[in-house]
C-alpha atoms as a PDB file:
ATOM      1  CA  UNK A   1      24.353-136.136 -22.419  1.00  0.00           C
ATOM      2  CA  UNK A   2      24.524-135.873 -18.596  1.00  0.00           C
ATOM      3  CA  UNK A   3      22.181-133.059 -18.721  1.00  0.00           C
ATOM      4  CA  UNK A   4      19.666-135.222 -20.646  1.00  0.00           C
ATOM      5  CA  UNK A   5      19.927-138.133 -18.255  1.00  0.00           C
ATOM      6  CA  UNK A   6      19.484-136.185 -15.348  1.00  0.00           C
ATOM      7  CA  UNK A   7      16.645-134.566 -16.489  1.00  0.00           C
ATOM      8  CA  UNK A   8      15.435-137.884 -17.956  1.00  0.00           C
ATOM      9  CA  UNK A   9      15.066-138.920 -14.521  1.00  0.00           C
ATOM     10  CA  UNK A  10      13.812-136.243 -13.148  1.00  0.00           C
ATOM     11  CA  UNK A  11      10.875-135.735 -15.596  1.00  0.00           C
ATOM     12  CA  UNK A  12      10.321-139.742 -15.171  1.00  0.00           C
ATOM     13  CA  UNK A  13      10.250-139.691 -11.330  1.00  0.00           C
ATOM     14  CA  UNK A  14       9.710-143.633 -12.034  1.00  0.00           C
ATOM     15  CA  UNK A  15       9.262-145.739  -9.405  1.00  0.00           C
ATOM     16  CA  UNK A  16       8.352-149.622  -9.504  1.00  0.00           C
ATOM     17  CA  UNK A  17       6.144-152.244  -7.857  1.00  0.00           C
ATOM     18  CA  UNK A  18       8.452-154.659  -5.518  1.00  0.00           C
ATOM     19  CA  UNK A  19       6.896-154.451  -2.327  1.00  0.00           C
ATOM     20  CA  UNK A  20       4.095-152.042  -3.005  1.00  0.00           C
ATOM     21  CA  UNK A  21       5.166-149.235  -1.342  1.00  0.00           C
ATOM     22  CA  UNK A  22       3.593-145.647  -1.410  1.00  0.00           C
ATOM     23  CA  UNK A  23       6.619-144.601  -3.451  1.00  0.00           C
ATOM     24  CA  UNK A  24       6.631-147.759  -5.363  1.00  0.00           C
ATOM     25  CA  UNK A  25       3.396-147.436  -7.280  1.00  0.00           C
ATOM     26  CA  UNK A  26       2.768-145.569 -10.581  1.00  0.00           C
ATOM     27  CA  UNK A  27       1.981-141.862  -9.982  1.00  0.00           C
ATOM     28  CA  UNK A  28      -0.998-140.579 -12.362  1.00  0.00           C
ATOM     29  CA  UNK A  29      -2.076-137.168 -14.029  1.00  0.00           C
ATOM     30  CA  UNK A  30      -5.245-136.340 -15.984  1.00  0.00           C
ATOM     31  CA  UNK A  31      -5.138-133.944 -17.899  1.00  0.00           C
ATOM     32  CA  UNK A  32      -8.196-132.155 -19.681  1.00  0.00           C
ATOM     33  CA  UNK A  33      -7.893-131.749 -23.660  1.00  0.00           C
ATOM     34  CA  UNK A  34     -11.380-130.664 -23.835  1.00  0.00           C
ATOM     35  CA  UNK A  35     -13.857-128.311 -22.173  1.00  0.00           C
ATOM     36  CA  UNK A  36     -17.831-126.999 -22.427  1.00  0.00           C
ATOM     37  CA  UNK A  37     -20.780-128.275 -21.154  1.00  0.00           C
ATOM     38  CA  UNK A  38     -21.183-131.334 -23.624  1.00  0.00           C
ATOM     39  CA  UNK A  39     -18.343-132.663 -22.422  1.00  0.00           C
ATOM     40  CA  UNK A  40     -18.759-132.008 -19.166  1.00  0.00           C
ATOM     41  CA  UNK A  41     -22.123-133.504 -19.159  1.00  0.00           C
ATOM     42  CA  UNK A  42     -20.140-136.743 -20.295  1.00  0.00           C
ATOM     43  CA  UNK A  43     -17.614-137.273 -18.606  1.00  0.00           C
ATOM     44  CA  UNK A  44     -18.470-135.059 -15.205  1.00  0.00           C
ATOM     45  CA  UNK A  45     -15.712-132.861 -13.292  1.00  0.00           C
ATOM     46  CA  UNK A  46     -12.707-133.505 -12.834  1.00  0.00           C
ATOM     47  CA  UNK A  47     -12.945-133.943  -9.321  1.00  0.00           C
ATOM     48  CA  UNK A  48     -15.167-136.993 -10.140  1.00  0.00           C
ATOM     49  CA  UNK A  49     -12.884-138.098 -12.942  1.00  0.00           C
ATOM     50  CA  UNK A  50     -10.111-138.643 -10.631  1.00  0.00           C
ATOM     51  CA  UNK A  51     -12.395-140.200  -8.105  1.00  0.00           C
ATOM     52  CA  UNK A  52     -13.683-142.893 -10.614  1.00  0.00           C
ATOM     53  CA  UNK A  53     -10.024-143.854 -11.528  1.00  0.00           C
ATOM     54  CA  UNK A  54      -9.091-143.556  -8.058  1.00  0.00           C
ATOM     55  CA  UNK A  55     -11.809-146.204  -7.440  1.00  0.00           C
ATOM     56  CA  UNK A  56     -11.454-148.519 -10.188  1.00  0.00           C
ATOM     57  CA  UNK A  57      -7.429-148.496  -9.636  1.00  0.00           C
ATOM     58  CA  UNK A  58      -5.717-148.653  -6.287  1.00  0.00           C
ATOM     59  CA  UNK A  59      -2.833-149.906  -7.499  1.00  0.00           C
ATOM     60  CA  UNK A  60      -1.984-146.729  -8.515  1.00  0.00           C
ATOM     61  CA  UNK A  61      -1.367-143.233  -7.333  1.00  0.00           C
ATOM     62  CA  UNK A  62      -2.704-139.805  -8.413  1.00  0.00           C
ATOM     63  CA  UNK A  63      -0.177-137.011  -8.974  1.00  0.00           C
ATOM     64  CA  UNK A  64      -1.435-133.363  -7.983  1.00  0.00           C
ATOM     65  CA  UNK A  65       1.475-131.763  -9.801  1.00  0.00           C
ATOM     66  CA  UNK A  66       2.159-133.409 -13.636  1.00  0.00           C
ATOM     67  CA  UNK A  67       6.015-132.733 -13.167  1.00  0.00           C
ATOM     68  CA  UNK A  68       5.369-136.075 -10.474  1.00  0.00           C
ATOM     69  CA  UNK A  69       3.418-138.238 -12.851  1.00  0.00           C
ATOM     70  CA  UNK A  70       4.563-141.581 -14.358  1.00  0.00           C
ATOM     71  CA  UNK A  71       1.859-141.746 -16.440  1.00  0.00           C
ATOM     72  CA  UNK A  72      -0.361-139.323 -17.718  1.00  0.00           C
ATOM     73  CA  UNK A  73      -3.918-139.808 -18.960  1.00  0.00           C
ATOM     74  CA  UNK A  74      -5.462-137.132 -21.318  1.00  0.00           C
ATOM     75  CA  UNK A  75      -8.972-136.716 -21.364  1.00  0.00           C
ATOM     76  CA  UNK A  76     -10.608-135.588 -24.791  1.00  0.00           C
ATOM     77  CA  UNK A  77     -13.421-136.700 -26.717  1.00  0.00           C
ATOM     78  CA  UNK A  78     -14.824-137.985 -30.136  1.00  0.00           C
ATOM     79  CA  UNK A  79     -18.006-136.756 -31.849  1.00  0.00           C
ATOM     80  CA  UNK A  80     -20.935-139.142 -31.876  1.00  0.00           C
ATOM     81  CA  UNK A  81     -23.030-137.813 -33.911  1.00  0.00           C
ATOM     82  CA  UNK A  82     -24.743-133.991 -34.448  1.00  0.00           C
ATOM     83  CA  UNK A  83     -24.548-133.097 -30.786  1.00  0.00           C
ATOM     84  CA  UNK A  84     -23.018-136.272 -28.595  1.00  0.00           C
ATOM     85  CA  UNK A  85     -19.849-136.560 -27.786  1.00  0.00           C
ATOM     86  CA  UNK A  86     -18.043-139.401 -26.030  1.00  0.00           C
ATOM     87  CA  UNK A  87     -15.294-139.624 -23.690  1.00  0.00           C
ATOM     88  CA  UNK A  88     -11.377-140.959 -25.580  1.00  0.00           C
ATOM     89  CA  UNK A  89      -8.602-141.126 -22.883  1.00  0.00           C
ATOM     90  CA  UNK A  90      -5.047-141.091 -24.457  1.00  0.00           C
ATOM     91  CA  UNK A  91      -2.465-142.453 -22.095  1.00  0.00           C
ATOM     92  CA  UNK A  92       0.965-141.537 -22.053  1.00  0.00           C
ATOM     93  CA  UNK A  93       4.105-143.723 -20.282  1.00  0.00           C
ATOM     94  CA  UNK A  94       6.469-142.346 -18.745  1.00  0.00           C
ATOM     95  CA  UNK A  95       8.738-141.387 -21.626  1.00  0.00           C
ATOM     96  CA  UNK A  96       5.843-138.996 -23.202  1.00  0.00           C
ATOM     97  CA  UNK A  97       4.876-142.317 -25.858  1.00  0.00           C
ATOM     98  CA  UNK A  98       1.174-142.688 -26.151  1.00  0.00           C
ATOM     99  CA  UNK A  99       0.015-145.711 -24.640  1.00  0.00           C
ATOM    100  CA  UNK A 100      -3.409-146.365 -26.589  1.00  0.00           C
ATOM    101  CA  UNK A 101      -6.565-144.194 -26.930  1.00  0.00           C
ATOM    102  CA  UNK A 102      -9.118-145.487 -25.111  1.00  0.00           C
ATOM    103  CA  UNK A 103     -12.835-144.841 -26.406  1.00  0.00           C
ATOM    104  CA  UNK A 104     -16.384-145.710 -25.173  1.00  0.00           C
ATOM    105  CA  UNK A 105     -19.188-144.149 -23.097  1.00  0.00           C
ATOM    106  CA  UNK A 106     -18.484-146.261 -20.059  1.00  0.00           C
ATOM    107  CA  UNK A 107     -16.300-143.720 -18.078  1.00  0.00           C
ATOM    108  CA  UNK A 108     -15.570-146.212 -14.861  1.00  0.00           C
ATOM    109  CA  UNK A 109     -14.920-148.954 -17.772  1.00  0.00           C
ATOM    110  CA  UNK A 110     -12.360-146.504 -19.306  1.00  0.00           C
ATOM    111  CA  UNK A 111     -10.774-146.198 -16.394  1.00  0.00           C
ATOM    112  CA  UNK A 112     -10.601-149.815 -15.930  1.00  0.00           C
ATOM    113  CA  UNK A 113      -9.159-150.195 -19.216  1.00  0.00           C
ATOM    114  CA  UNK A 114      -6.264-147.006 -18.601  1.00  0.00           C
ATOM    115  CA  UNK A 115      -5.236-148.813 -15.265  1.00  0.00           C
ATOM    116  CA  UNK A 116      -5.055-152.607 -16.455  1.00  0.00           C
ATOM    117  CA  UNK A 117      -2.633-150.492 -19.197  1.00  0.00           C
ATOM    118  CA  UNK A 118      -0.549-148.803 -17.300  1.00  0.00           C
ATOM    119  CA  UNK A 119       0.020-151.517 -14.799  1.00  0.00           C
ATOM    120  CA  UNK A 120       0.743-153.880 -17.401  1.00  0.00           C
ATOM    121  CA  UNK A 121       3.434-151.463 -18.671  1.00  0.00           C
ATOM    122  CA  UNK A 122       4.298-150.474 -15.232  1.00  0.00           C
ATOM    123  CA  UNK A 123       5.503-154.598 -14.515  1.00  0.00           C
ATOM    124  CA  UNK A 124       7.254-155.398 -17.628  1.00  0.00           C
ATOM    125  CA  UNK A 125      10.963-155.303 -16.542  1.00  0.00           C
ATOM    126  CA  UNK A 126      12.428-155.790 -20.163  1.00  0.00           C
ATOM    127  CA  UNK A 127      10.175-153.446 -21.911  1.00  0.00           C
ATOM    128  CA  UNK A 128      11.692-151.052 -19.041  1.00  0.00           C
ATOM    129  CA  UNK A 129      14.909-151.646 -20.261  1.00  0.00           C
ATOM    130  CA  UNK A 130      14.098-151.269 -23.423  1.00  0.00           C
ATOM    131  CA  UNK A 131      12.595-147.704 -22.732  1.00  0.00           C
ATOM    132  CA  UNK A 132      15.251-146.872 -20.599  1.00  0.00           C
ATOM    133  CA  UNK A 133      18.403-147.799 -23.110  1.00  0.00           C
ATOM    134  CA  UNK A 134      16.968-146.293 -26.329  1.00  0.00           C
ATOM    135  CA  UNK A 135      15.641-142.978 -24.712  1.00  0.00           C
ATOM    136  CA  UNK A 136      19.722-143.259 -23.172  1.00  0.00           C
ATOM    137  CA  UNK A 137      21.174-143.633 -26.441  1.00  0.00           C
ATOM    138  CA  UNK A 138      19.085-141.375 -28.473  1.00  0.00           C
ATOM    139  CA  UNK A 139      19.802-138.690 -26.161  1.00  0.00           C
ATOM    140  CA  UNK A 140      23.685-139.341 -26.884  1.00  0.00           C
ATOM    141  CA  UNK A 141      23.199-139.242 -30.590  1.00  0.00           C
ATOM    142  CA  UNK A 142      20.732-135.922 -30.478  1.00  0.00           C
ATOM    143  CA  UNK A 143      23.434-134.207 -28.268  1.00  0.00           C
ATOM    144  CA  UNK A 144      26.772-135.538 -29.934  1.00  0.00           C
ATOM    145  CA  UNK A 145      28.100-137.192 -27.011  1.00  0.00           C
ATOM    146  CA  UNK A 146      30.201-140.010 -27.507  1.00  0.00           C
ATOM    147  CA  UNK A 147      29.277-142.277 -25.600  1.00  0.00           C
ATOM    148  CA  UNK A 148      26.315-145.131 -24.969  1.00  0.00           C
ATOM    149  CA  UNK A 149      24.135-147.487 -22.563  1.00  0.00           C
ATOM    150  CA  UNK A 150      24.139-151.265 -22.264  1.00  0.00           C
ATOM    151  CA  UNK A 151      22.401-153.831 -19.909  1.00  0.00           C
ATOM    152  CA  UNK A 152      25.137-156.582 -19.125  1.00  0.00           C
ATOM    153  CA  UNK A 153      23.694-159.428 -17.572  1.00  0.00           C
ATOM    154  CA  UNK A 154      21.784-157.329 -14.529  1.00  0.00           C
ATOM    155  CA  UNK A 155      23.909-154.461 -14.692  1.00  0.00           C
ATOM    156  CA  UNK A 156      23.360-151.152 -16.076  1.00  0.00           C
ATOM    157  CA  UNK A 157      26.603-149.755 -17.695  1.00  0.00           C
ATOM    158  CA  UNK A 158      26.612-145.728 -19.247  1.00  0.00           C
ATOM    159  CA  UNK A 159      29.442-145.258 -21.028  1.00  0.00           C
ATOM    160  CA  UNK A 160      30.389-141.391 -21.723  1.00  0.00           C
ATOM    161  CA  UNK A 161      33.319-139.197 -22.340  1.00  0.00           C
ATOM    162  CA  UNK A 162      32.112-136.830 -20.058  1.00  0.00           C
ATOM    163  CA  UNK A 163      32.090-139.481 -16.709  1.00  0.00           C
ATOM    164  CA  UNK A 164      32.942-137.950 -13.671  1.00  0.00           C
ATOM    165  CA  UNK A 165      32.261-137.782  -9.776  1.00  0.00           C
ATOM    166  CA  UNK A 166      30.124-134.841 -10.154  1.00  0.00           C
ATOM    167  CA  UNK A 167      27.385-135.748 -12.577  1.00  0.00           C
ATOM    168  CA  UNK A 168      27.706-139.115 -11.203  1.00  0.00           C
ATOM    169  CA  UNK A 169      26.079-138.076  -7.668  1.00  0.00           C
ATOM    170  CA  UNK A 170      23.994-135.529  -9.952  1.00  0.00           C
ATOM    171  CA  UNK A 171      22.377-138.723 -11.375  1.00  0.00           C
ATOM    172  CA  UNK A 172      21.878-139.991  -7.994  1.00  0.00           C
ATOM    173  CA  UNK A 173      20.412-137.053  -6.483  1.00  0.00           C
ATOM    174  CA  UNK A 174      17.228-137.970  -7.111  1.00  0.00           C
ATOM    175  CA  UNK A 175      16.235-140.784  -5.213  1.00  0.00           C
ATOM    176  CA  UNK A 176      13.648-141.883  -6.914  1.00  0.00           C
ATOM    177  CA  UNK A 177      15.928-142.784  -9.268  1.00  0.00           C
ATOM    178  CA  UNK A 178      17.025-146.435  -7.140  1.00  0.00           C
ATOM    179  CA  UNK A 179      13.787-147.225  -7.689  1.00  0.00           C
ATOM    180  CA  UNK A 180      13.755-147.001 -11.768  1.00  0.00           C
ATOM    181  CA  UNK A 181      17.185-149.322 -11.590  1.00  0.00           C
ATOM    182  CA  UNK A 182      15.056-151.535  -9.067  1.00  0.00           C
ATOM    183  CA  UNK A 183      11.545-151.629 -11.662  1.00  0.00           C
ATOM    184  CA  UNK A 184      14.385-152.828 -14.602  1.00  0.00           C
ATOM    185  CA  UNK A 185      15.955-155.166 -12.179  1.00  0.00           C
ATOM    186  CA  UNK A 186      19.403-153.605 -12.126  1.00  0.00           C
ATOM    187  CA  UNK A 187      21.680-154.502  -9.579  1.00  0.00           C
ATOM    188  CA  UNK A 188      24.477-152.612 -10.312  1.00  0.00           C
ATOM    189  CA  UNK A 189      24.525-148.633 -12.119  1.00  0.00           C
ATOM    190  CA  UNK A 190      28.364-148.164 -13.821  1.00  0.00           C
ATOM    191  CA  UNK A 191      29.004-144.994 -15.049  1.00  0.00           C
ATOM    192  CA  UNK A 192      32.314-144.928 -16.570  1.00  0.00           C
ATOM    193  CA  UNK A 193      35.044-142.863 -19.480  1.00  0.00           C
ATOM    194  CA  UNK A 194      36.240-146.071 -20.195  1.00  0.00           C
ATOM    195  CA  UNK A 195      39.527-144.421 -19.076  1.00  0.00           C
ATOM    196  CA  UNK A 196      40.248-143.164 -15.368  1.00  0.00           C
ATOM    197  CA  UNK A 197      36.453-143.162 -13.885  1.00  0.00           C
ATOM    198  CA  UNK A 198      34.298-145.426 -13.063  1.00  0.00           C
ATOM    199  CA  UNK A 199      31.707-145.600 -10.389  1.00  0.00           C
ATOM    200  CA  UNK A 200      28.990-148.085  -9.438  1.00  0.00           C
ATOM    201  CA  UNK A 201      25.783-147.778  -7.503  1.00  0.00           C
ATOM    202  CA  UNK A 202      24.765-150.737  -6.078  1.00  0.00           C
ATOM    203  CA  UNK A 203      20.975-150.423  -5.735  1.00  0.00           C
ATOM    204  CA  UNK A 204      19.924-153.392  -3.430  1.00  0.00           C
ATOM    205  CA  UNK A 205      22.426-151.996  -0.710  1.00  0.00           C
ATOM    206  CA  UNK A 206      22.090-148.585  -1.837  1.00  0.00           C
ATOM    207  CA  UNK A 207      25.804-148.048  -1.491  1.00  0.00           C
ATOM    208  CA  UNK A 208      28.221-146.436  -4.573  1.00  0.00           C
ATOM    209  CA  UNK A 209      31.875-147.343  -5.047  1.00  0.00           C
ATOM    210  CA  UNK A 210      33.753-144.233  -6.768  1.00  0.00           C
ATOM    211  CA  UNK A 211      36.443-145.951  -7.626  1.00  0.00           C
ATOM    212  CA  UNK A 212      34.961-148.995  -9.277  1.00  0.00           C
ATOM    213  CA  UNK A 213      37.485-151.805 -11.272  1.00  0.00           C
ATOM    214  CA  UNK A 214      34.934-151.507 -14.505  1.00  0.00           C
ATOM    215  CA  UNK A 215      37.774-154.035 -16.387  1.00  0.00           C
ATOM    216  CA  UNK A 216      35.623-156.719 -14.433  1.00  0.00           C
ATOM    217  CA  UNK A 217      32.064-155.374 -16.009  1.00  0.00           C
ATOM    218  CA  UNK A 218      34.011-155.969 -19.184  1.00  0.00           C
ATOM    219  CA  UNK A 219      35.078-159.289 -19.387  1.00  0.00           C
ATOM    220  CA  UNK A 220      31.308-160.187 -17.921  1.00  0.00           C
ATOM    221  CA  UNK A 221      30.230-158.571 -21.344  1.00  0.00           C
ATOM    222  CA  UNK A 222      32.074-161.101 -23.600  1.00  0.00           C
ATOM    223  CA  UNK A 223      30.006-163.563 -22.107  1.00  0.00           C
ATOM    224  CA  UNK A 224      27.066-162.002 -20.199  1.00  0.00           C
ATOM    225  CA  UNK A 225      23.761-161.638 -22.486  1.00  0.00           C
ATOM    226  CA  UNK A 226      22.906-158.088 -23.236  1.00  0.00           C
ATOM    227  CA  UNK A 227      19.859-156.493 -24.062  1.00  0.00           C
ATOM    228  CA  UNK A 228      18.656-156.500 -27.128  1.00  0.00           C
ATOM    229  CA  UNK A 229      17.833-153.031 -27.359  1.00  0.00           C
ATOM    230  CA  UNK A 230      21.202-152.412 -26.098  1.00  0.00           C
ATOM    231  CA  UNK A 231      22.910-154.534 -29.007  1.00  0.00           C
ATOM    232  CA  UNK A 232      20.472-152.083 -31.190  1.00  0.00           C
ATOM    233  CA  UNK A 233      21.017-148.555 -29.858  1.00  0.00           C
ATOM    234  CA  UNK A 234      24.424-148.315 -28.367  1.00  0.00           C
ATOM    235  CA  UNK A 235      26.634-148.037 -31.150  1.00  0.00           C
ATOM    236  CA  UNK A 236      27.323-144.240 -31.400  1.00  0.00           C
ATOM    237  CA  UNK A 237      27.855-142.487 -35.029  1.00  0.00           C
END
């Protein structure tokens, strides 16, 4: 399950807007579905493409590499009639989930439309969460790992069987990873066996505790609200 976080967060590369930093806004790809001169003619190069959307949304960032991209927009087309085509952008979040499919023959209104998307995803703290525990907790059941994710109050707790110092600082390697726990507003990362480890990463200070007293997370659960995707996906078969 490890495995599947870390490279969970290292395919998502999130980041999140809190004081609109560089590193804090939503990296982009585009990524052509469709080719020849029809379509071409509609929607111009690619060069352009990325231009337009450039233009039309500078609260976000385009990604040269897709292995860097939050989002990714892919560009394809419908037919419109014997011989027209028109440009249909499909955007994806973070988590490979299609967005919406975006259609019209309007590209710079298109790419108004894919960035007021995306940055309306990009801001929603609990649909973050959301994301964030059920793509967790999936990833436990496909793999057979006991073990699950909750939100407890502001706190972030991954329980799993296989919790240890390594794959602790594995998860923190990346450090673009503060900055997903900072978009959901999580204040504290536990990563615990329930047993004899337990660490915490405290993201405002960016500081980690390896020996953390998670008996104090618990009792905040009885009484903390939780998430309700949490209550949903964290019970493990």
């Amino acid at each position: 399950m490890e495995q599947y976080i870390i490279g969970f967060i290292l395919l998502l590369t999130t980041t999140v807007a809190v004081g609109q930093s560089k590193d804090e806004l939503p990296y982009v790809y585009f990524t052509p579905q469709s080719t020849g001169k029809t379509f071409g003619t509609v929607l111009g190069e690619a060069k352009q493409i990325t231009e337009i959307f450039a233009k039309e949304c500078p609260k976000a960032q385009l990604a040269e590499i897709e292995s860097d991209a939050d989002y990714r927009i892919s560009l394809s087309h419908i037919e419109a009639g014997s011989f027209a085509r028109s440009p249909q952008l499909i955007v994806t979040d973070p988590w490979g989930t299609p967005l919406k499919a975006i259609e019209g023959d309007n590209i710079s209104t298109e790419m108004r439309s894919a960035c007021t998307l995306i940055l309306a995803d990009w801001s929603d703290q609990a649909l973050t969460r959301s994301k964030y525990l059920k793509a967790v907790n999936e990833g436990f059941r496909k793999d057979g790992i006991k073990g699950s994710a909750e939100i407890v109050g502001d706190n972030l707790v991954v329980h799993s069987e296989r919790a240890n110092r390594m794959r602790f600082h594995m998860l923190l390697a990346n450090y673009k990873t503060s900055l997903l726990y900072r978009r959901a507003g999580i204040v504290t990362f536990i990563y615990t066996n329930d047993a004899d480890q337990s660490f915490a990463y405290f993201v405002k200070s960016d500081e980690v505790n390896e020996n953390y007293d998670v008996k104090a997370t618990g009792k905040a659960a009885d009484t903390a609200p939780k998430s309700g995707v949490a209550v949903e996906n964290s019970t493990v078969p």
